[in-house]
PDB file of N, CA and C in Angstrom:
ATOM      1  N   UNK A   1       3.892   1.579   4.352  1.00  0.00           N
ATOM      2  CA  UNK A   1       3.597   2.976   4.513  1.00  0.00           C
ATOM      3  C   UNK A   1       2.905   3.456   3.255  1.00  0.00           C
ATOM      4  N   UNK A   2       1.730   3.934   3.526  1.00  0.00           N
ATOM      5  CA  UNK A   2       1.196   4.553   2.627  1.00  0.00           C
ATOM      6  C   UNK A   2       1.125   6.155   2.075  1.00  0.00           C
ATOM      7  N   UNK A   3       1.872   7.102   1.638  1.00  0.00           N
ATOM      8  CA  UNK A   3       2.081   8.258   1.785  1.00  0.00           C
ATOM      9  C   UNK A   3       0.652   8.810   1.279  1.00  0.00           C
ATOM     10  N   UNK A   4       0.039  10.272   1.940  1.00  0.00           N
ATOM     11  CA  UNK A   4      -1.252  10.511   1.477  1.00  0.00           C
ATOM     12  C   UNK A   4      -0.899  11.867   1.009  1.00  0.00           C
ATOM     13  N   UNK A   5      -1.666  12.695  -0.163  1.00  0.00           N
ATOM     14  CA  UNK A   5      -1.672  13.602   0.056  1.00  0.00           C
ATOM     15  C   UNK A   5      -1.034  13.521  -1.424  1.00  0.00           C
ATOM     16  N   UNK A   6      -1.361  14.793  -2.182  1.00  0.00           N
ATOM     17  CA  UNK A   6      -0.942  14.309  -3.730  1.00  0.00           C
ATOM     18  C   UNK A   6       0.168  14.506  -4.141  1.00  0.00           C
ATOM     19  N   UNK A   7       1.101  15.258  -3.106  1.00  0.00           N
ATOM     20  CA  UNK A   7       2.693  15.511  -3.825  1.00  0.00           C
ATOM     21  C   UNK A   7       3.145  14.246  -3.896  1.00  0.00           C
ATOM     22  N   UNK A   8       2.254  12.912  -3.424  1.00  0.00           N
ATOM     23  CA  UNK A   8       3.089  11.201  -4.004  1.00  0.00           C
ATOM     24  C   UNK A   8       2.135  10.351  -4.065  1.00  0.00           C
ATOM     25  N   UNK A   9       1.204  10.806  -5.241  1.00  0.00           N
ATOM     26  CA  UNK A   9      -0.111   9.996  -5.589  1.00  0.00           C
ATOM     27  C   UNK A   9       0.939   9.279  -6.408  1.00  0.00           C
ATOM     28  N   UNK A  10       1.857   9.727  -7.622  1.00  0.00           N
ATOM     29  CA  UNK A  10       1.978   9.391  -8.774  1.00  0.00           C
ATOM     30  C   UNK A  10       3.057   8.483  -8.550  1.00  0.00           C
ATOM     31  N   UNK A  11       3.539   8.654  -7.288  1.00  0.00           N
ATOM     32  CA  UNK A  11       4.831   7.530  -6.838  1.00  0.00           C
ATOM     33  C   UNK A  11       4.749   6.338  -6.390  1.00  0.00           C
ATOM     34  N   UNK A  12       3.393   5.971  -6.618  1.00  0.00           N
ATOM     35  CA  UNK A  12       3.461   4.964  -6.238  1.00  0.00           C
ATOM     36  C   UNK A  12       3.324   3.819  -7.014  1.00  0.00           C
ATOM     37  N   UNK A  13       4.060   2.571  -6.804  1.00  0.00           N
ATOM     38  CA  UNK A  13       4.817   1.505  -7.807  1.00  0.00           C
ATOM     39  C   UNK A  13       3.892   0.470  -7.227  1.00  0.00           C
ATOM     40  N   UNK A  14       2.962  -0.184  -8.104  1.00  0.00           N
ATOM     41  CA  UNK A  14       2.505  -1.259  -7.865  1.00  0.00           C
ATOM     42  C   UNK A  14       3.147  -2.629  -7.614  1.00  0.00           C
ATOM     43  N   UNK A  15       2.905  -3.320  -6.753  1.00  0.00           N
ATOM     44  CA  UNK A  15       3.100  -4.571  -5.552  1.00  0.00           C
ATOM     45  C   UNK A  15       2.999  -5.698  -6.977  1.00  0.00           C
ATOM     46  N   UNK A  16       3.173  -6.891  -6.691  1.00  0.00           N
ATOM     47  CA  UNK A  16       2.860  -8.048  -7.665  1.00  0.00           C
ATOM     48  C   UNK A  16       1.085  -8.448  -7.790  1.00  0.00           C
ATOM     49  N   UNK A  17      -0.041  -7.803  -6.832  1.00  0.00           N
ATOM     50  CA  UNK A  17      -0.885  -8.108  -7.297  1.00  0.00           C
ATOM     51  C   UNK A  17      -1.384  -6.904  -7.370  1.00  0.00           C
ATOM     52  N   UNK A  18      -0.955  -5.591  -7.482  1.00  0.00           N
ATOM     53  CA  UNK A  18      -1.143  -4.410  -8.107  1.00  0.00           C
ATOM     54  C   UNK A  18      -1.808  -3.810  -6.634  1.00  0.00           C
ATOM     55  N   UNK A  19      -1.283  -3.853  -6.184  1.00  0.00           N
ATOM     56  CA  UNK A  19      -1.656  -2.973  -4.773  1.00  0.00           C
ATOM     57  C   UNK A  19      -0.911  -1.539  -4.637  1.00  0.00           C
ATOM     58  N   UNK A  20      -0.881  -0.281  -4.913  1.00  0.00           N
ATOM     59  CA  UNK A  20       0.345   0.526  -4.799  1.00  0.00           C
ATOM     60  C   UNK A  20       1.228   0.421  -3.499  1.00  0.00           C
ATOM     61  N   UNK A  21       2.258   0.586  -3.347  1.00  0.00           N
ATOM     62  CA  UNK A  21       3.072   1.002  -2.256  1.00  0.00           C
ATOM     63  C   UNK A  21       3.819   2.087  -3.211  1.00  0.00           C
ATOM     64  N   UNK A  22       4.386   2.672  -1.555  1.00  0.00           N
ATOM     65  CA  UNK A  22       5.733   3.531  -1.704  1.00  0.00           C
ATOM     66  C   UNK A  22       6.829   3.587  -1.042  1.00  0.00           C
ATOM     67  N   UNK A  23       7.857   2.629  -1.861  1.00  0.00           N
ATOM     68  CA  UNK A  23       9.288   1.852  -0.888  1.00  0.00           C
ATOM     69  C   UNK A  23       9.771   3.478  -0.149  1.00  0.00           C
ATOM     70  N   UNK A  24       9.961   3.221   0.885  1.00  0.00           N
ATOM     71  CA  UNK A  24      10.768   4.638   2.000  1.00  0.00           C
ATOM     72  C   UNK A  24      12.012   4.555   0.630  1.00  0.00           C
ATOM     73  N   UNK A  25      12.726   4.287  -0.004  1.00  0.00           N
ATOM     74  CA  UNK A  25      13.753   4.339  -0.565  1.00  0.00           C
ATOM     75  C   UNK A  25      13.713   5.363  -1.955  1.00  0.00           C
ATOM     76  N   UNK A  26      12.568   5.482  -2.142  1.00  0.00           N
ATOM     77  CA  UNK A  26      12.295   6.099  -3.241  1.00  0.00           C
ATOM     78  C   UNK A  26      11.786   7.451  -2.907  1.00  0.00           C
ATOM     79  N   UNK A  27      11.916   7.848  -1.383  1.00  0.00           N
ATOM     80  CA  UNK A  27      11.562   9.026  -0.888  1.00  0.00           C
ATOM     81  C   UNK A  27      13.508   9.874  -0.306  1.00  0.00           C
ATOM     82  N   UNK A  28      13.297  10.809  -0.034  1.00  0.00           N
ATOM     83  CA  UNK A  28      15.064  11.657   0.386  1.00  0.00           C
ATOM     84  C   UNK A  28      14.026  11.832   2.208  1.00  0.00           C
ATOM     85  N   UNK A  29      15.322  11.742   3.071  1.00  0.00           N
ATOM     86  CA  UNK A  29      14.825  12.017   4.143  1.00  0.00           C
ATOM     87  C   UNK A  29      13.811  13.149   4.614  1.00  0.00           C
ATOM     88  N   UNK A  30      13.947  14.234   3.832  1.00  0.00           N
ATOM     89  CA  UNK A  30      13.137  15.160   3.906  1.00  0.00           C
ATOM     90  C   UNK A  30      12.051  14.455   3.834  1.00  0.00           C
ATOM     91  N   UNK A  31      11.753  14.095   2.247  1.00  0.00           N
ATOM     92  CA  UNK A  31      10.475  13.774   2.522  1.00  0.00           C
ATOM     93  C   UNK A  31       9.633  12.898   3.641  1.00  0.00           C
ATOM     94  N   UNK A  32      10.387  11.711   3.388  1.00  0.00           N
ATOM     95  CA  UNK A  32       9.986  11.115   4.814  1.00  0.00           C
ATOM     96  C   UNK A  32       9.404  11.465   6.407  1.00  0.00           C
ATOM     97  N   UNK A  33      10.445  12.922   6.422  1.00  0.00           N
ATOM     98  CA  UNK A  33      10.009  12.999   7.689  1.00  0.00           C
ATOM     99  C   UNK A  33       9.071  14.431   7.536  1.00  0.00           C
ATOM    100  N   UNK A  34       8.342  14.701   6.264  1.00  0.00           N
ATOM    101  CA  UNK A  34       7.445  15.280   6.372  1.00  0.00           C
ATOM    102  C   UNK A  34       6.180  14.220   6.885  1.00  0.00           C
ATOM    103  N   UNK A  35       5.981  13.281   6.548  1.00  0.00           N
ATOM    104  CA  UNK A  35       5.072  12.134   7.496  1.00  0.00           C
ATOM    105  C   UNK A  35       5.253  12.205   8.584  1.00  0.00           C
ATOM    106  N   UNK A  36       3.873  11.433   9.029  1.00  0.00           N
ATOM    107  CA  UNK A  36       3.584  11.568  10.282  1.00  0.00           C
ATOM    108  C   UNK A  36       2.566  10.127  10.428  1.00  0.00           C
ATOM    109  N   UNK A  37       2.822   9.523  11.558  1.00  0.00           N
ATOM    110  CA  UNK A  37       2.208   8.440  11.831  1.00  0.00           C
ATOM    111  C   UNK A  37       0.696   8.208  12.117  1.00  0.00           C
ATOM    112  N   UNK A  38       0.218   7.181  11.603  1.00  0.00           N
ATOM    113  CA  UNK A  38      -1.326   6.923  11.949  1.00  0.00           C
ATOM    114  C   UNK A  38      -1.925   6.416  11.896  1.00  0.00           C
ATOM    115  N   UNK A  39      -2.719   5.757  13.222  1.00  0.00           N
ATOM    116  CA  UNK A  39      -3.339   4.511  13.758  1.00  0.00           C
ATOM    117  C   UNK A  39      -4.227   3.979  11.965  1.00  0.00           C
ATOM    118  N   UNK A  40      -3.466   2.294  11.355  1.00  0.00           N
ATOM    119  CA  UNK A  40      -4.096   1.700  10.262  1.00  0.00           C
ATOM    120  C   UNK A  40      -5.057   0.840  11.100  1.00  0.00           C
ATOM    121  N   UNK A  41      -5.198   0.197  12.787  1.00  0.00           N
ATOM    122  CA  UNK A  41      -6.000  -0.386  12.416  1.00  0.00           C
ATOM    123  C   UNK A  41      -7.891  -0.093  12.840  1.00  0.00           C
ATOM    124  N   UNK A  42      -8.092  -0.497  12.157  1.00  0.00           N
ATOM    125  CA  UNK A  42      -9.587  -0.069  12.352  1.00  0.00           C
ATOM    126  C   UNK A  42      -9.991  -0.533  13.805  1.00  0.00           C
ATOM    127  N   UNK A  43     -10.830   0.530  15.217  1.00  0.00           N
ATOM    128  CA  UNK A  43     -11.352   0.223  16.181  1.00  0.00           C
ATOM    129  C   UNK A  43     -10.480   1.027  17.117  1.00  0.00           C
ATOM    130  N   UNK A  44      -9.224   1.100  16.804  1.00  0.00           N
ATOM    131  CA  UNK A  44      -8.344   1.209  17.459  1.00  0.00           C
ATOM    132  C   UNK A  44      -8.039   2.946  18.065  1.00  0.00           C
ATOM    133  N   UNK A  45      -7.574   3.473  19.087  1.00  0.00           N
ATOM    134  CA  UNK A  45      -7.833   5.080  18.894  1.00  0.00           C
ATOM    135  C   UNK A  45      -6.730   5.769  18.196  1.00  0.00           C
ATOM    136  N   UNK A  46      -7.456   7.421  17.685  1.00  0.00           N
ATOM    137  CA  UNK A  46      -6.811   7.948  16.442  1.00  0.00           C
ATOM    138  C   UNK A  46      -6.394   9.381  17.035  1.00  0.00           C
ATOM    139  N   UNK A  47      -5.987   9.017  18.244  1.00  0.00           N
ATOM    140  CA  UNK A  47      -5.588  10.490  19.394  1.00  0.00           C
ATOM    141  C   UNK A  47      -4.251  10.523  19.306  1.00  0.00           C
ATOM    142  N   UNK A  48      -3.704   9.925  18.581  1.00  0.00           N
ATOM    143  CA  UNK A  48      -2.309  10.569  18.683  1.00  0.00           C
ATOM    144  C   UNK A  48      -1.707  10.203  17.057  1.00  0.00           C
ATOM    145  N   UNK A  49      -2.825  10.345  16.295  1.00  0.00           N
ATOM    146  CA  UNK A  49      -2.614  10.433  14.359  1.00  0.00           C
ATOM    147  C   UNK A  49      -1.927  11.858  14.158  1.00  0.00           C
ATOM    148  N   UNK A  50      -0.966  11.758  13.447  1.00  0.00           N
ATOM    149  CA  UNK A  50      -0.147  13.030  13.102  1.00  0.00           C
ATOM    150  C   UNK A  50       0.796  14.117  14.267  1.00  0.00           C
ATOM    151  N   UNK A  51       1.237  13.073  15.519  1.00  0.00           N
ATOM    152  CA  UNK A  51       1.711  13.759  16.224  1.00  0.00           C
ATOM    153  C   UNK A  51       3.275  13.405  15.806  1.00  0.00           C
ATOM    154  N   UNK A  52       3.278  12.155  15.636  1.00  0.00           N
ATOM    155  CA  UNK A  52       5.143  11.677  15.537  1.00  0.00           C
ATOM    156  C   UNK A  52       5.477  11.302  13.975  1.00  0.00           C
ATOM    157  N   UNK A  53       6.564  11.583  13.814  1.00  0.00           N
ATOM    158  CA  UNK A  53       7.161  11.387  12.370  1.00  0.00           C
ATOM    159  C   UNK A  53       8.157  10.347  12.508  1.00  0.00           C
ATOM    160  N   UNK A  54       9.229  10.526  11.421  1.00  0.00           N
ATOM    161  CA  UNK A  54      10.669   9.516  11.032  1.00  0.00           C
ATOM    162  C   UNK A  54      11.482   9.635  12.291  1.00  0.00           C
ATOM    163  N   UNK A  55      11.721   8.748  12.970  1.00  0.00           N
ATOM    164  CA  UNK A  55      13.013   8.587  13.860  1.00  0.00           C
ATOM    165  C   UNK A  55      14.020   8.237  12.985  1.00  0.00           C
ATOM    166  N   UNK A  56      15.213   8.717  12.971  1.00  0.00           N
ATOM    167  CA  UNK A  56      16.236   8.432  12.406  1.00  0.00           C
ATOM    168  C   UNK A  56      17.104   7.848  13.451  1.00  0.00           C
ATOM    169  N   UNK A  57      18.120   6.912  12.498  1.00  0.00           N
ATOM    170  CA  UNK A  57      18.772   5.607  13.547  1.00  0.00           C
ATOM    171  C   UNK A  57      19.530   6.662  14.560  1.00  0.00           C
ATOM    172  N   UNK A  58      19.945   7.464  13.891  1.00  0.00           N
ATOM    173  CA  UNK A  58      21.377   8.351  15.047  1.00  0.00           C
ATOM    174  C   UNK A  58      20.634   8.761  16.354  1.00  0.00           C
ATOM    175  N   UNK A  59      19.244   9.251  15.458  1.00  0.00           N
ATOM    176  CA  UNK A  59      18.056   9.811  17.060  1.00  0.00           C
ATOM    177  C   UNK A  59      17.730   8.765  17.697  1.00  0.00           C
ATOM    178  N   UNK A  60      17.634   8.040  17.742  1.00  0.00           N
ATOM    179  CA  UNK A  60      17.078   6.584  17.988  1.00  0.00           C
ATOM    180  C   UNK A  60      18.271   6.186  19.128  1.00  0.00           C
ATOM    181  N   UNK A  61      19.794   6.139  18.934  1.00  0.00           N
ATOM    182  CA  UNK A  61      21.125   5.435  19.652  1.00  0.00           C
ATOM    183  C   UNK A  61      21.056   6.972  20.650  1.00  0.00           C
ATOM    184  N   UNK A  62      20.963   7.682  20.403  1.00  0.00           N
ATOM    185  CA  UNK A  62      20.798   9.005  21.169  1.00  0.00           C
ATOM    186  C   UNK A  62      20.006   9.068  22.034  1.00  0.00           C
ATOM    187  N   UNK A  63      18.876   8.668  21.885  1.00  0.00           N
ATOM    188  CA  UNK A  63      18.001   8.535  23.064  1.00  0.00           C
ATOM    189  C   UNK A  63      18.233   7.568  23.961  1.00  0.00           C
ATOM    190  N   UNK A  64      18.527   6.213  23.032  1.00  0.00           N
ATOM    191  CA  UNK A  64      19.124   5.089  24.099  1.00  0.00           C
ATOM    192  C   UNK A  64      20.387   5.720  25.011  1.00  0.00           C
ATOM    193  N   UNK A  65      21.213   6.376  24.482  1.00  0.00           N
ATOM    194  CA  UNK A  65      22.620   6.676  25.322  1.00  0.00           C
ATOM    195  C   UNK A  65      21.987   7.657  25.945  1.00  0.00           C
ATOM    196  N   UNK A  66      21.015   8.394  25.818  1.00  0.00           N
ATOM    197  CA  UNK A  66      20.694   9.443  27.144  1.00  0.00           C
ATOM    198  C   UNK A  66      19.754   8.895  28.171  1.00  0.00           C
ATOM    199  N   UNK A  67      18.749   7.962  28.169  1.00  0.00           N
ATOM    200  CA  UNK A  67      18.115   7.116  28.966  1.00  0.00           C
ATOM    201  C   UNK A  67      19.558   6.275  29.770  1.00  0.00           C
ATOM    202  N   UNK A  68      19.635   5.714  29.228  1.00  0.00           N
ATOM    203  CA  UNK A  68      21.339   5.149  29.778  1.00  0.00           C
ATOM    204  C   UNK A  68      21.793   5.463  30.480  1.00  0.00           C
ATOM    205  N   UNK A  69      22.305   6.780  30.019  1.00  0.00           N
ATOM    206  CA  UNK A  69      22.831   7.639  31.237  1.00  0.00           C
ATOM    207  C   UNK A  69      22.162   7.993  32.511  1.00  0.00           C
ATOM    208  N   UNK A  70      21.109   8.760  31.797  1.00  0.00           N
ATOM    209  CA  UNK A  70      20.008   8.886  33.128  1.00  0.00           C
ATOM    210  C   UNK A  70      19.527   7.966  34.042  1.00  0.00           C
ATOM    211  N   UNK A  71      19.552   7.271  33.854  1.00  0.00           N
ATOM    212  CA  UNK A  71      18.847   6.033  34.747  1.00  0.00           C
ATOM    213  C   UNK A  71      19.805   4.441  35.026  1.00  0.00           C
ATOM    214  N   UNK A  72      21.198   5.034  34.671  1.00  0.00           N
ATOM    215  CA  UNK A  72      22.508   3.761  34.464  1.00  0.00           C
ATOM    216  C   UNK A  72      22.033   2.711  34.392  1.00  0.00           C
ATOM    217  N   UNK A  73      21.560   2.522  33.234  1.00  0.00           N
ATOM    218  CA  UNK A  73      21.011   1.329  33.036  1.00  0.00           C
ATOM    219  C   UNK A  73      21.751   0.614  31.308  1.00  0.00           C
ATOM    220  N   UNK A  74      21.299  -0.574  31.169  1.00  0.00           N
ATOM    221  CA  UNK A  74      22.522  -0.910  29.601  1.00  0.00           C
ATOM    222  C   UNK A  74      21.804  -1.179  28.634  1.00  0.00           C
ATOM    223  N   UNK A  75      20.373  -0.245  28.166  1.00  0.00           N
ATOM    224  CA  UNK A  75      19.474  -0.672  27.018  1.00  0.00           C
ATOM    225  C   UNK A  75      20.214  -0.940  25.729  1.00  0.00           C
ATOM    226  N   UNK A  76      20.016  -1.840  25.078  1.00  0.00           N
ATOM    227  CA  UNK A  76      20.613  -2.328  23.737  1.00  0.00           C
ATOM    228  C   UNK A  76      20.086  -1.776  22.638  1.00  0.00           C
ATOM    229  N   UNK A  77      20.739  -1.908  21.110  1.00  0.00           N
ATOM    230  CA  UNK A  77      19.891  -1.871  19.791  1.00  0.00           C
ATOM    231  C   UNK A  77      20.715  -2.681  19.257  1.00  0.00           C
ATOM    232  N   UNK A  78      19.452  -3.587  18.485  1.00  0.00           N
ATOM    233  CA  UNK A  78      20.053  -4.717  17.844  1.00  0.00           C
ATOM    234  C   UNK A  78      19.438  -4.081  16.357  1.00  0.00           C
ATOM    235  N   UNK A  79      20.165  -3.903  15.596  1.00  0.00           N
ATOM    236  CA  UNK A  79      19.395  -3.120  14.018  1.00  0.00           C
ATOM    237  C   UNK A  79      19.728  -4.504  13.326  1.00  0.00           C
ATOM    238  N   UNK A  80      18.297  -4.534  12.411  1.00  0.00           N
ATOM    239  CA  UNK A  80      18.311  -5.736  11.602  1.00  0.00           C
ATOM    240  C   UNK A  80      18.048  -4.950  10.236  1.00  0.00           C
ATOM    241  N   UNK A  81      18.832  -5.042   9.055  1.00  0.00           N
ATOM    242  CA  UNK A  81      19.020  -5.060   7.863  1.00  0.00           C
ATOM    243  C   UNK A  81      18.898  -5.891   6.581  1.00  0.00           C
ATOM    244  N   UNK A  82      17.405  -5.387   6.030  1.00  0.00           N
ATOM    245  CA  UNK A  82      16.978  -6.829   5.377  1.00  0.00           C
ATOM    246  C   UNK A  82      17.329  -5.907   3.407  1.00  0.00           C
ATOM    247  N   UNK A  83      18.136  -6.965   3.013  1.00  0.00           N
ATOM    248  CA  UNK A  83      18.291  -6.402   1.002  1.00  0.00           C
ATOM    249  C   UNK A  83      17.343  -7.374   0.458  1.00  0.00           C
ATOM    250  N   UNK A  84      16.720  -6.361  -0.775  1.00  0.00           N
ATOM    251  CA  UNK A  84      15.674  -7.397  -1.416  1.00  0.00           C
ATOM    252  C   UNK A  84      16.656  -8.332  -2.473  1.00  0.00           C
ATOM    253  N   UNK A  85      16.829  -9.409  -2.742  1.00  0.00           N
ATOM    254  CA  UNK A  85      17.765  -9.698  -3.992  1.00  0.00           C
ATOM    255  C   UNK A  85      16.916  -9.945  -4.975  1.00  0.00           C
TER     256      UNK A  85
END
């Protein structure tokens, strides 16, 4: 994720071959979900850039348990949790 826009030009921590990123970890949810998603790859269409933001996990099991319900059906979430050591 690349954050744009200058309130996090200065946050960003260069990669091992000096590429900037900005770890989501070093942002508070707020900020995060002031972003908004948008088509990186080139060719591809840019009609729906800045419509959706951060899903958070709770919104995420919430929607599954209301699809669920609605439609009795048994959609899963398998959350995978990766630590850098």
């Amino acid at each position: 994720m690349a954050p744009t826009g200058p309130e996090f030009a200065a946050r960003a921590r260069p990669d091992s071959t000096g590429v900037p990123r900005w770890p989501a970890a070093d942002f508070t949810l707020t900020e995060l979900r002031s972003l908004k998603a948008r088509q990186g790859q080139a060719g591809r269409s840019r009609n729906f850039d800045g419509r959706e933001g951060i899903t958070t996990f709770a919104e995420l099991v919430a929607l599954v348990r209301a699809h669920n319900a609605a439609r009795g059906t048994r959609v899963g979430i398998t959350p995978e949790l990766n630590a850098k050591t």
